[in-house]
Protein backbone atom coordinates (compact mmCIF):
# COMPACT_ATOMS: atom_id res chain seq x y z
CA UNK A 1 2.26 213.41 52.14
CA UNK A 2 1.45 217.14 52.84
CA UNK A 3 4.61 218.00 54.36
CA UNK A 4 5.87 216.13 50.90
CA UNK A 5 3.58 218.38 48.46
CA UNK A 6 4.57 221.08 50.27
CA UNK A 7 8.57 221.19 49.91
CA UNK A 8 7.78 220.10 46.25
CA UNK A 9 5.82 223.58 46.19
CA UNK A 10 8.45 225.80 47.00
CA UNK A 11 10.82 223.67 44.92
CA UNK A 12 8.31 224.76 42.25
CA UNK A 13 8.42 228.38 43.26
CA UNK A 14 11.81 228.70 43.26
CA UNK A 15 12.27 227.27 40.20
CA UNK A 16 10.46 229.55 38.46
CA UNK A 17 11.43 232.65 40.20
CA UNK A 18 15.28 231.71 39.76
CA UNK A 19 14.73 231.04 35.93
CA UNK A 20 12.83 234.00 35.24
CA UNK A 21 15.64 236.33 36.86
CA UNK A 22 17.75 234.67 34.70
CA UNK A 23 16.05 234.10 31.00
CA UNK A 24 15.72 237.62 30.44
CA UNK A 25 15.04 241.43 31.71
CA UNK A 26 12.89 241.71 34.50
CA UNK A 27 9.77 243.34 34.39
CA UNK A 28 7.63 245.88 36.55
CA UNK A 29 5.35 243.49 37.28
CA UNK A 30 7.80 240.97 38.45
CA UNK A 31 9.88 243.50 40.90
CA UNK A 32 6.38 244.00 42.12
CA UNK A 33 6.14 240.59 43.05
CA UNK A 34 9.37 239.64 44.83
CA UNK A 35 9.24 243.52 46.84
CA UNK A 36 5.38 242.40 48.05
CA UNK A 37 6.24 239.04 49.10
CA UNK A 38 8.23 238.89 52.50
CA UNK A 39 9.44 235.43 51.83
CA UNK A 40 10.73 236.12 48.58
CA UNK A 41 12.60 239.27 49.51
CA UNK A 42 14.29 237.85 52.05
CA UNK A 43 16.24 235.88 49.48
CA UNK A 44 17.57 239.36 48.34
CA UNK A 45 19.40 240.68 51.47
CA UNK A 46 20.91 242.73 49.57
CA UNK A 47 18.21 243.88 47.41
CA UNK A 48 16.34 245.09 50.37
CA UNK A 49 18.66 246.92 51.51
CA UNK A 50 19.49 248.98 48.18
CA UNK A 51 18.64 252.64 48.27
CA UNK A 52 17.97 252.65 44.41
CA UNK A 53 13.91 250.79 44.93
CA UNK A 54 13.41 253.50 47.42
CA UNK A 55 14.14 256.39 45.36
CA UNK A 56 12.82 255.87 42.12
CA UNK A 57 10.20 254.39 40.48
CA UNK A 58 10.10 250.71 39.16
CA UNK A 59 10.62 251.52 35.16
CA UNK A 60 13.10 254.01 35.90
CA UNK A 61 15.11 251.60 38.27
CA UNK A 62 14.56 248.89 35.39
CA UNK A 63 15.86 251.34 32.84
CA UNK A 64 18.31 253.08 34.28
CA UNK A 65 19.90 249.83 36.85
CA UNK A 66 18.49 246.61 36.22
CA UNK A 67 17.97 246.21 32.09
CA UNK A 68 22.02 247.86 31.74
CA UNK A 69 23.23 245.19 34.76
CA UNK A 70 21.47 242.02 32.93
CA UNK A 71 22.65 243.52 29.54
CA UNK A 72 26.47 243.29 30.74
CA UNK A 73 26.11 239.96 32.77
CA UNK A 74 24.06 237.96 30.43
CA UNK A 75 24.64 239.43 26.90
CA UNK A 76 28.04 241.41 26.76
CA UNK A 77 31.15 240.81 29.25
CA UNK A 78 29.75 237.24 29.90
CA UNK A 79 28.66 233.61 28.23
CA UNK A 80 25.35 232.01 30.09
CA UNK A 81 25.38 228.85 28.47
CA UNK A 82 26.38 225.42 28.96
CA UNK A 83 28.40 224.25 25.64
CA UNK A 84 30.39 227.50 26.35
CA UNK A 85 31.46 226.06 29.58
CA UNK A 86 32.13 222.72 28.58
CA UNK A 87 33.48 222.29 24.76
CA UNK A 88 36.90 222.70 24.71
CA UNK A 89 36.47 224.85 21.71
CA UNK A 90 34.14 227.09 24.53
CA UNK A 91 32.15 227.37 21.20
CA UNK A 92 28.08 227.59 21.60
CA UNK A 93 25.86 224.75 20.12
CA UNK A 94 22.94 226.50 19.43
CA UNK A 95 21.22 223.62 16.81
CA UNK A 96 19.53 220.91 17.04
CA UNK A 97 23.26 218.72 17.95
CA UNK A 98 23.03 220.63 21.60
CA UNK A 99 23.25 217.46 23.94
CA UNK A 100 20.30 219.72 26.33
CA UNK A 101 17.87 219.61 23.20
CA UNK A 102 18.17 216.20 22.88
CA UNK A 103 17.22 215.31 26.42
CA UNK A 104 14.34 218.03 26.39
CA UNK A 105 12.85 216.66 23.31
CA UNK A 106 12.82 213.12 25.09
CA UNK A 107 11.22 214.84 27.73
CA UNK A 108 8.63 216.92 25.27
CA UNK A 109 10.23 220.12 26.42
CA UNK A 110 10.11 222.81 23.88
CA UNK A 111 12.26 225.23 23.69
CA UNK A 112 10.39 229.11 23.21
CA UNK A 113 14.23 231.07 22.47
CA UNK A 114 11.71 234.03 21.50
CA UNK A 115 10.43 234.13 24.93
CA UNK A 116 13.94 233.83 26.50
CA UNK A 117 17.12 236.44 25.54
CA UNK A 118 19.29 233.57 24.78
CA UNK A 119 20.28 232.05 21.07
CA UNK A 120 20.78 228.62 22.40
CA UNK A 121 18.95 226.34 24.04
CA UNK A 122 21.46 225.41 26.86
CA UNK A 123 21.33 229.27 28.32
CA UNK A 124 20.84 228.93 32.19
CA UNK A 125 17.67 230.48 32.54
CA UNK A 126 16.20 227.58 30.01
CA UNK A 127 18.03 224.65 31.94
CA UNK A 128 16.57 226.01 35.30
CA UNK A 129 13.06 226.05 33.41
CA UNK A 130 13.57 222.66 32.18
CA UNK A 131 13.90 221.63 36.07
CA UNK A 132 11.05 223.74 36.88
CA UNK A 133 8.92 221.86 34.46
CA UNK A 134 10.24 218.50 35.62
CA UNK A 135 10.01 219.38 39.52
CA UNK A 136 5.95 220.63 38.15
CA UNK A 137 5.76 216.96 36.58
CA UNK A 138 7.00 215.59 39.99
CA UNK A 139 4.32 217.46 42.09
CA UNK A 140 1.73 216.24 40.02
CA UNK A 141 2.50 212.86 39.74
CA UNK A 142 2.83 212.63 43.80
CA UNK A 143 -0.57 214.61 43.87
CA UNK A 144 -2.06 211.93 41.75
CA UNK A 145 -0.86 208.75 43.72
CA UNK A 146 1.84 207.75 41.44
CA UNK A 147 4.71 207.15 43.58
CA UNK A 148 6.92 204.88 40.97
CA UNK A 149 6.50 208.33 37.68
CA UNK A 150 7.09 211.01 41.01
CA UNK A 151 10.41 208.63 41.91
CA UNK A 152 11.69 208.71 38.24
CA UNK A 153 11.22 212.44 37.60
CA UNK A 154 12.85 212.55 40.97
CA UNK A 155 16.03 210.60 39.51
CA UNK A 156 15.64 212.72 36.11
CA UNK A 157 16.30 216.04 37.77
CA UNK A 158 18.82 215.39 39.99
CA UNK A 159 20.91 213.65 37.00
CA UNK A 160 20.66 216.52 34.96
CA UNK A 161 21.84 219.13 38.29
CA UNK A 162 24.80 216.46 38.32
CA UNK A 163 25.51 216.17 34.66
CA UNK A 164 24.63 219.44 33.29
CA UNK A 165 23.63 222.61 35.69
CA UNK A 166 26.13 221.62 38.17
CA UNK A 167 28.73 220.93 36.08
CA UNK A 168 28.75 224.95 34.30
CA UNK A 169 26.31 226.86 36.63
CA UNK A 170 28.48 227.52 39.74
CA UNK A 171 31.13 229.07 37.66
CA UNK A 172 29.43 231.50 35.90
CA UNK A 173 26.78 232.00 39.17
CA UNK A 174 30.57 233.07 40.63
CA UNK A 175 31.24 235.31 38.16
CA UNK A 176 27.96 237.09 38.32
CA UNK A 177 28.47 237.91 41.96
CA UNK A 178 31.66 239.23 41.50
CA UNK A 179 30.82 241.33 38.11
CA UNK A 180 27.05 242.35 39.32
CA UNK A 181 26.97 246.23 39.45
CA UNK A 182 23.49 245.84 41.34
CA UNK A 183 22.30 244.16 44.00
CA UNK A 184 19.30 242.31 42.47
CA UNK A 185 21.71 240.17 39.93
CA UNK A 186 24.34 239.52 43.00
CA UNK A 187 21.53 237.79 45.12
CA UNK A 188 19.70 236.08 41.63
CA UNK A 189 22.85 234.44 41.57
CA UNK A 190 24.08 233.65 45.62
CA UNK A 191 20.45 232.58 46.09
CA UNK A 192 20.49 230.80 42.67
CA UNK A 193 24.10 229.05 43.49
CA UNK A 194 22.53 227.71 46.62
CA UNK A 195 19.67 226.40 45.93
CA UNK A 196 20.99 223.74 42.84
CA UNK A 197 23.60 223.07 45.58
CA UNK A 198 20.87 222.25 47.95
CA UNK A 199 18.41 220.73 45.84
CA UNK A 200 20.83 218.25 44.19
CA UNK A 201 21.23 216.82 47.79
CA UNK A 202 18.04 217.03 48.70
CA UNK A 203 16.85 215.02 45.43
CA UNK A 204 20.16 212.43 46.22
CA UNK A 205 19.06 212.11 49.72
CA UNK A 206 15.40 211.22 48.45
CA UNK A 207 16.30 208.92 45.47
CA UNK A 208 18.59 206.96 48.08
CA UNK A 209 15.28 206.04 50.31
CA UNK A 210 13.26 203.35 49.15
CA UNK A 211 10.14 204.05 46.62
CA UNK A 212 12.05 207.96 46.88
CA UNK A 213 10.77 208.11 50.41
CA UNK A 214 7.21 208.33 48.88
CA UNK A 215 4.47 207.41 51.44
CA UNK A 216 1.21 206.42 50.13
């Protein structure tokens, strides 16, 4: 059960480092974090080996670098969000009709768009927090003994990789590699990519053990 609490933790973790590269900006505080934590860094290759964090400060790089890449990749030259994607119309559903609001609100998942730079709900730094929350859920319920909740948030997440994140995300996680002008949003995305690749089989090859392969 530890080594099982344990993969849900960094499960967790990457959740919530993935969807904060991608909801909005980053901050100081948050470069701070991924350049003073070895395992973390080493999902930005790249990153690492950028002469830009060397040279200047951490606001200035934001300013100057980081703030104008996210600004062009997530607000101007492209479309983050789901209904985009997927209605034919590539028109955005930003109301209450959004099929993504409909399953958060059955999962009491509220939406904060003020905390987020997105004017819809189905922007991919929100769906990736909506798995965070669920694969949070998950953790807990295996801490607390209960196997049977732990299986069905199990089963939740990895139908909506299958029938929303994974149905959008890998396209426009393509295009942000190949329209990054910095090497921060070109691994946020190759590390992003791979992990919802990864983590939808990992969550199919649990669901198809019995009881989730849960082991009281």
């Amino acid at each position: 059960m530890n080594e099982l609490l344990t993969k849900q933790l960094a499960r967790i973790n990457l959740y919530a480092l993935i969807s904060r590269a991608m909801m909005k900006e980053v901050d100081e505080a948050f470069l701070e974090t991924i350049e003073k934590d070895e395992v973390i860094l080493s999902f930005f290759p790249n990153y690492m080996q950028w002469e830009k964090p060397k040279e200047l400060d951490k606001k200035t790089l934001k300013e100057q670098f980081l703030d104008v890449d996210y600004s062009n990749l997530f607000v101007l030259h492209m479309i983050p969000y789901e209904s985009f994607y997927r209605r034919d119309d590539q028109m955005l559903e930003t109301g209450g009709d959004n099929p993504v609001v409909q399953l958060y609100n059955r999962y009491d998942f509220r939406v904060q768009l003020d905390k987020a730079r997105s004017v819809g709900p189905d922007h991919i730094g929100i769906e990736l927090e909506f798995m965070y929350v669920l694969a949070n859920s998950e953790y807990k319920a295996i801490e607390s003994g209960d196997l049977s909740a732990a299986c069905e948030i199990a089963r939740i997440e990895r139908d909506f990789l299958k029938e929303h994140l994974l149905e959008w995300a890998p396209m426009f996680l393509q295009n942000v590699k190949a329209e990054a002008g910095t090497p921060f949003y070109y691994d946020a995305a190759s590390l992003t990519l791979e992990f919802l690749l990864n983590d939808y089989e990992y969550l199919n090859e649990l669901i198809k053990k019995e009881g989730c392969g849960y082991k009281a």
